[in-house]
N, C-alpha and C. Protein backbone atom coordinates (compact mmCIF):
# COMPACT_ATOMS: atom_id res chain seq x y z
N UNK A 1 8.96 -61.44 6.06
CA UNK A 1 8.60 -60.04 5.95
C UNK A 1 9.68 -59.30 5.16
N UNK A 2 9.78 -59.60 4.00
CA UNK A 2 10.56 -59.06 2.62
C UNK A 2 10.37 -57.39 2.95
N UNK A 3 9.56 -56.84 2.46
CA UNK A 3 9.35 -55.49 2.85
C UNK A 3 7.96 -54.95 3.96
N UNK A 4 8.17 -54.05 5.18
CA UNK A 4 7.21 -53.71 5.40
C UNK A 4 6.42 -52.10 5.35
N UNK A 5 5.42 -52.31 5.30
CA UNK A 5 4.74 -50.84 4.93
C UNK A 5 4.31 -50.94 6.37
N UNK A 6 3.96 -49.50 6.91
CA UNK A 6 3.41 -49.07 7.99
C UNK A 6 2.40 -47.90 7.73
N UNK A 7 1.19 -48.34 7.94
CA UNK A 7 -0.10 -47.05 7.77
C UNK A 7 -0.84 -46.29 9.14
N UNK A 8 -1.04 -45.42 8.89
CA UNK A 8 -1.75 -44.49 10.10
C UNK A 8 -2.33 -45.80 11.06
N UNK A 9 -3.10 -46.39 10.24
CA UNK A 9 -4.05 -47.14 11.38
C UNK A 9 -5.12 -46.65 12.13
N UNK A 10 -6.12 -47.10 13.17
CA UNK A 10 -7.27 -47.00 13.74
C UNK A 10 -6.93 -46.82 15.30
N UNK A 11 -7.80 -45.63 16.12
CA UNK A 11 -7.18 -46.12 17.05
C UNK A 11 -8.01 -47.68 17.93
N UNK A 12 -9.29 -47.85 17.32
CA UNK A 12 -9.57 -48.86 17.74
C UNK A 12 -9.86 -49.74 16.94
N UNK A 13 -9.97 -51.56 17.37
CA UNK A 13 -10.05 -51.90 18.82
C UNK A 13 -8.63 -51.64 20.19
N UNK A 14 -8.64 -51.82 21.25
CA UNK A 14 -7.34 -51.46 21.32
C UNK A 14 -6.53 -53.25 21.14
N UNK A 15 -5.64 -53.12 21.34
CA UNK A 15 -4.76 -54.51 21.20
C UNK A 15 -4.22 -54.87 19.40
N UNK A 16 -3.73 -56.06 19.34
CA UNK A 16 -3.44 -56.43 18.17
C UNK A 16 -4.76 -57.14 17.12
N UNK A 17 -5.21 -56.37 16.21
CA UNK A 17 -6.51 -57.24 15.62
C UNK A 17 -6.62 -57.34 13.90
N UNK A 18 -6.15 -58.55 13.26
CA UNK A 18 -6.44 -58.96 12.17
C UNK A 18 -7.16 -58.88 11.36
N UNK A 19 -7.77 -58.31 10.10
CA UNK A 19 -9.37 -57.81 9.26
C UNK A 19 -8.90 -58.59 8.14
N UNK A 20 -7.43 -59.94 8.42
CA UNK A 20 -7.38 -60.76 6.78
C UNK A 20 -6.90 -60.24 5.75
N UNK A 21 -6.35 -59.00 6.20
CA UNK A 21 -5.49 -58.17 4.95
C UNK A 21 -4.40 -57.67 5.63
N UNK A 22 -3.79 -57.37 7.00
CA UNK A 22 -2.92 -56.48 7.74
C UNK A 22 -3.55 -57.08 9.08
N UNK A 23 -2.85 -56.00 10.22
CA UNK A 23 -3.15 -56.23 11.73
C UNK A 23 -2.93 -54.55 11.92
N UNK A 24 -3.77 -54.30 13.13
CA UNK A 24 -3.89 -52.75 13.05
C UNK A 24 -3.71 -53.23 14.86
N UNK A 25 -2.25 -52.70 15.19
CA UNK A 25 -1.55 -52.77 16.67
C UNK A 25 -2.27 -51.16 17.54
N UNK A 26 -2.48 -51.10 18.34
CA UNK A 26 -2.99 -50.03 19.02
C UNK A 26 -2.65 -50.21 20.86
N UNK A 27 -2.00 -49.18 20.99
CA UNK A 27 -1.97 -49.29 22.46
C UNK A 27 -2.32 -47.90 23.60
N UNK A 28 -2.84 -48.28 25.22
CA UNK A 28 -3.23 -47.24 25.40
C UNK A 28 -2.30 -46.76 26.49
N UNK A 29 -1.88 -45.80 26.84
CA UNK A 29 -0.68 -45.01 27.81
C UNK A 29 -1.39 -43.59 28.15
N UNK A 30 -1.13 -43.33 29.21
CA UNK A 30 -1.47 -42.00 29.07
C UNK A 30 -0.50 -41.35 29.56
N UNK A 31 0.48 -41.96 30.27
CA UNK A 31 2.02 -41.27 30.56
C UNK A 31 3.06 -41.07 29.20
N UNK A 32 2.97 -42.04 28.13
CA UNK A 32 4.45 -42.48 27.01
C UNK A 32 4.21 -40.86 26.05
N UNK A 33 5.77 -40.83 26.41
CA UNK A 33 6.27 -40.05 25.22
C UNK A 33 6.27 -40.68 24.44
N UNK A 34 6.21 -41.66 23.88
CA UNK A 34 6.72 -42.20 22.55
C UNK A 34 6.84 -43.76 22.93
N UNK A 35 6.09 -44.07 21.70
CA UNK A 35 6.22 -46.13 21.58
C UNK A 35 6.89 -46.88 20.40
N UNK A 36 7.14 -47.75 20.32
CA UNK A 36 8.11 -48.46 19.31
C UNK A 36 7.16 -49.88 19.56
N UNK A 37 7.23 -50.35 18.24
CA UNK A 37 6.27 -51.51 17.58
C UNK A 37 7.46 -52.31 18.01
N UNK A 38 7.77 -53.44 18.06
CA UNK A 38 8.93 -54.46 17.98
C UNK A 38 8.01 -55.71 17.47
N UNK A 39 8.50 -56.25 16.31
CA UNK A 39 8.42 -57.50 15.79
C UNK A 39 9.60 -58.66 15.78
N UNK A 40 9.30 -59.71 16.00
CA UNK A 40 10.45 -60.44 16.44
C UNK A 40 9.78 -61.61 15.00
N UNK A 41 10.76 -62.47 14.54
CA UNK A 41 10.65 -63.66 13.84
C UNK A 41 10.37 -64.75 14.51
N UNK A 42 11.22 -65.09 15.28
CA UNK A 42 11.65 -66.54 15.86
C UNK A 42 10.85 -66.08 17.43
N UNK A 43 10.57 -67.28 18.10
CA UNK A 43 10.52 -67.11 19.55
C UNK A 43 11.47 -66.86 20.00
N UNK A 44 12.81 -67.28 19.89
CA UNK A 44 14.17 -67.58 20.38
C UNK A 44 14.89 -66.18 19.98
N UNK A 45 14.21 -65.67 19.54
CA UNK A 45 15.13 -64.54 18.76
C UNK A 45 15.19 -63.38 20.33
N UNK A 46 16.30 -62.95 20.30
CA UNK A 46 16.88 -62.23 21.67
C UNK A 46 16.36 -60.12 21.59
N UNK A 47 16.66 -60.33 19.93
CA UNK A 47 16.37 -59.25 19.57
C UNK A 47 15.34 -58.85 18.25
N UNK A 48 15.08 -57.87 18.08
CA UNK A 48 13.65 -57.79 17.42
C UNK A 48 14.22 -57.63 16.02
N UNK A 49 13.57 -57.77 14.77
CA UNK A 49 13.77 -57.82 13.57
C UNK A 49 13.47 -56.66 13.10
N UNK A 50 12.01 -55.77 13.63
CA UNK A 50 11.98 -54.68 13.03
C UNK A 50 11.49 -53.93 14.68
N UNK A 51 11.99 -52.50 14.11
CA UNK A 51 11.62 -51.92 15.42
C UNK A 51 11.11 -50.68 14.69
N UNK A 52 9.76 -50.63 15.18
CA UNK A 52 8.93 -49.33 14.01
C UNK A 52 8.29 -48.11 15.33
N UNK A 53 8.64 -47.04 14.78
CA UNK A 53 8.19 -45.88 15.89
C UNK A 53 6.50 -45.77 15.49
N UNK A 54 5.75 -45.39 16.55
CA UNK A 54 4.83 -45.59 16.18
C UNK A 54 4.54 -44.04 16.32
N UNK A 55 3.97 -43.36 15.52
CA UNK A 55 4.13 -42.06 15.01
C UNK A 55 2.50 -41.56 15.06
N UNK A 56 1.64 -42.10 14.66
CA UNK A 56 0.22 -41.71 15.03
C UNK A 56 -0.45 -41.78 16.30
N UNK A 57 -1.34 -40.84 17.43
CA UNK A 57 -1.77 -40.80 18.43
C UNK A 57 -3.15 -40.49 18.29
N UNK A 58 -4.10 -40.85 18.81
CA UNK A 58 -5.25 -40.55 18.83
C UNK A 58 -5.87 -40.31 20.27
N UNK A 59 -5.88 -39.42 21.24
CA UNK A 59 -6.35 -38.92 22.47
C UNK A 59 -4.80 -39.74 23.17
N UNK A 60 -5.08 -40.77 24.00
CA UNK A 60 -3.83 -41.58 24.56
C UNK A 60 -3.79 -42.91 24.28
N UNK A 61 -4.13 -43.00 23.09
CA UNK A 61 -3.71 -44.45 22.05
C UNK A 61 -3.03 -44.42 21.10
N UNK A 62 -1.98 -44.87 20.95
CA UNK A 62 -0.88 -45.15 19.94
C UNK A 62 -1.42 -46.07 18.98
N UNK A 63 -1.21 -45.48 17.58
CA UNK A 63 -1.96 -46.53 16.42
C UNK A 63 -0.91 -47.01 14.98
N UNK A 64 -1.07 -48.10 14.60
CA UNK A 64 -0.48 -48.07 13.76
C UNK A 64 -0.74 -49.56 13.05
N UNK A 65 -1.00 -49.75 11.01
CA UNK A 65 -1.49 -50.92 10.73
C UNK A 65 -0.52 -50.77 10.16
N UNK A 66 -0.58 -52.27 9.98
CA UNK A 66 0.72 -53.00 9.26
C UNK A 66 0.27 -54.04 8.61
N UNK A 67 -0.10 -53.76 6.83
CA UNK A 67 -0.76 -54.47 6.07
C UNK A 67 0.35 -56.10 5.70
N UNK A 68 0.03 -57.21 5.31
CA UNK A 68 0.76 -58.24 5.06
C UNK A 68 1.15 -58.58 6.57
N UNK A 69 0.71 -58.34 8.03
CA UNK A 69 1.05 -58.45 9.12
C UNK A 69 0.08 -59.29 9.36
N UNK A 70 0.30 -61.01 10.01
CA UNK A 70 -1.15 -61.35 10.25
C UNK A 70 -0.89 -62.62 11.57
N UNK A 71 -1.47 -63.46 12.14
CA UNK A 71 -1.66 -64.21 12.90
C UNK A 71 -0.49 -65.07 13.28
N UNK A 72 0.33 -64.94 14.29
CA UNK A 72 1.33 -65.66 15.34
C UNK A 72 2.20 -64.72 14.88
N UNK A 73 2.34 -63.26 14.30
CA UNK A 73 3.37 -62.44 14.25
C UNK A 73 3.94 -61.98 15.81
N UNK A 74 4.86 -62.28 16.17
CA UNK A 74 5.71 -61.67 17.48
C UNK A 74 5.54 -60.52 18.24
N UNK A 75 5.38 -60.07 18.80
CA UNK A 75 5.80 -58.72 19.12
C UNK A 75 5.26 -58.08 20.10
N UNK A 76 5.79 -56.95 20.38
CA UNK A 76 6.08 -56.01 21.98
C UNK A 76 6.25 -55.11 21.88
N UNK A 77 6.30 -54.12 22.95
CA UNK A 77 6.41 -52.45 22.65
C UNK A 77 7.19 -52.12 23.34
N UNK A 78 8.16 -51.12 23.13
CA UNK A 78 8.94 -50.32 24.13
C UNK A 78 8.09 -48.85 24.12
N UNK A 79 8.34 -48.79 25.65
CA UNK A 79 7.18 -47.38 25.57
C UNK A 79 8.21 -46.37 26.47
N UNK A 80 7.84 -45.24 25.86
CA UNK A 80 9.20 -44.03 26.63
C UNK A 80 8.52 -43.19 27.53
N UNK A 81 9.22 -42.74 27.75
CA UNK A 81 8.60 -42.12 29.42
C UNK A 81 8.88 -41.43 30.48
N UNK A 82 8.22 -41.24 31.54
CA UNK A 82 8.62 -40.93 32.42
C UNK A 82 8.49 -42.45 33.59
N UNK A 83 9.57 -43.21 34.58
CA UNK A 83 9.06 -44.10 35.41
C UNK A 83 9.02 -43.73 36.92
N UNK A 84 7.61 -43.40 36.89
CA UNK A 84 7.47 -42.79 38.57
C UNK A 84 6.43 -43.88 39.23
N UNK A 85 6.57 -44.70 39.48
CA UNK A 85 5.63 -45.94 39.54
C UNK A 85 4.93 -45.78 40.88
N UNK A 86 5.64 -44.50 41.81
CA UNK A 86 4.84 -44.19 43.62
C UNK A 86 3.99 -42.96 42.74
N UNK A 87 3.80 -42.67 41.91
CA UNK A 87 3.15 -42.01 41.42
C UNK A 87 1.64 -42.43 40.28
């Protein structure tokens, strides 16, 4: 992943889903201030390679495509917040 671009994106389907040109990541929260994409290279890798804010919202889905992004790419979200979990 030489360079990456990051586009608005869809907010659906939700999850990570491939169309053979990019992957369009979408997640749903209805508590997060704010989410972060994390892509990792390696399995082994401890820490993430790119860490992308995910900046588009659509009702309480976080969206964001990432063209040249495609099948066994890594990755996880950090999601911000409030943690009231008896709540």
């Amino acid at each position: 992943m030489a360079s990456l671009r990051v586009w608005p994106g869809a907010p659906y389907p939700l999850g990570a889903s491939w169309d053979g040109e990019g992957t369009n990541f979408t997640l749903f929260s209805e508590h997060a201030t704010g989410v972060e994409l994390c892509l990792f290279d390696r399995p082994e890798d401890a820490e993430e390679s790119y860490r992308l804010e995910l900046v588009e919202r659509t009702d309480l889905i976080w969206h964001a495509y990432l063209p040249g992004v495609g099948p066994g790419q890594r990755y996880g979200y950090r999601v911000h917040g409030p943690y009231e979990p008896k709540h």
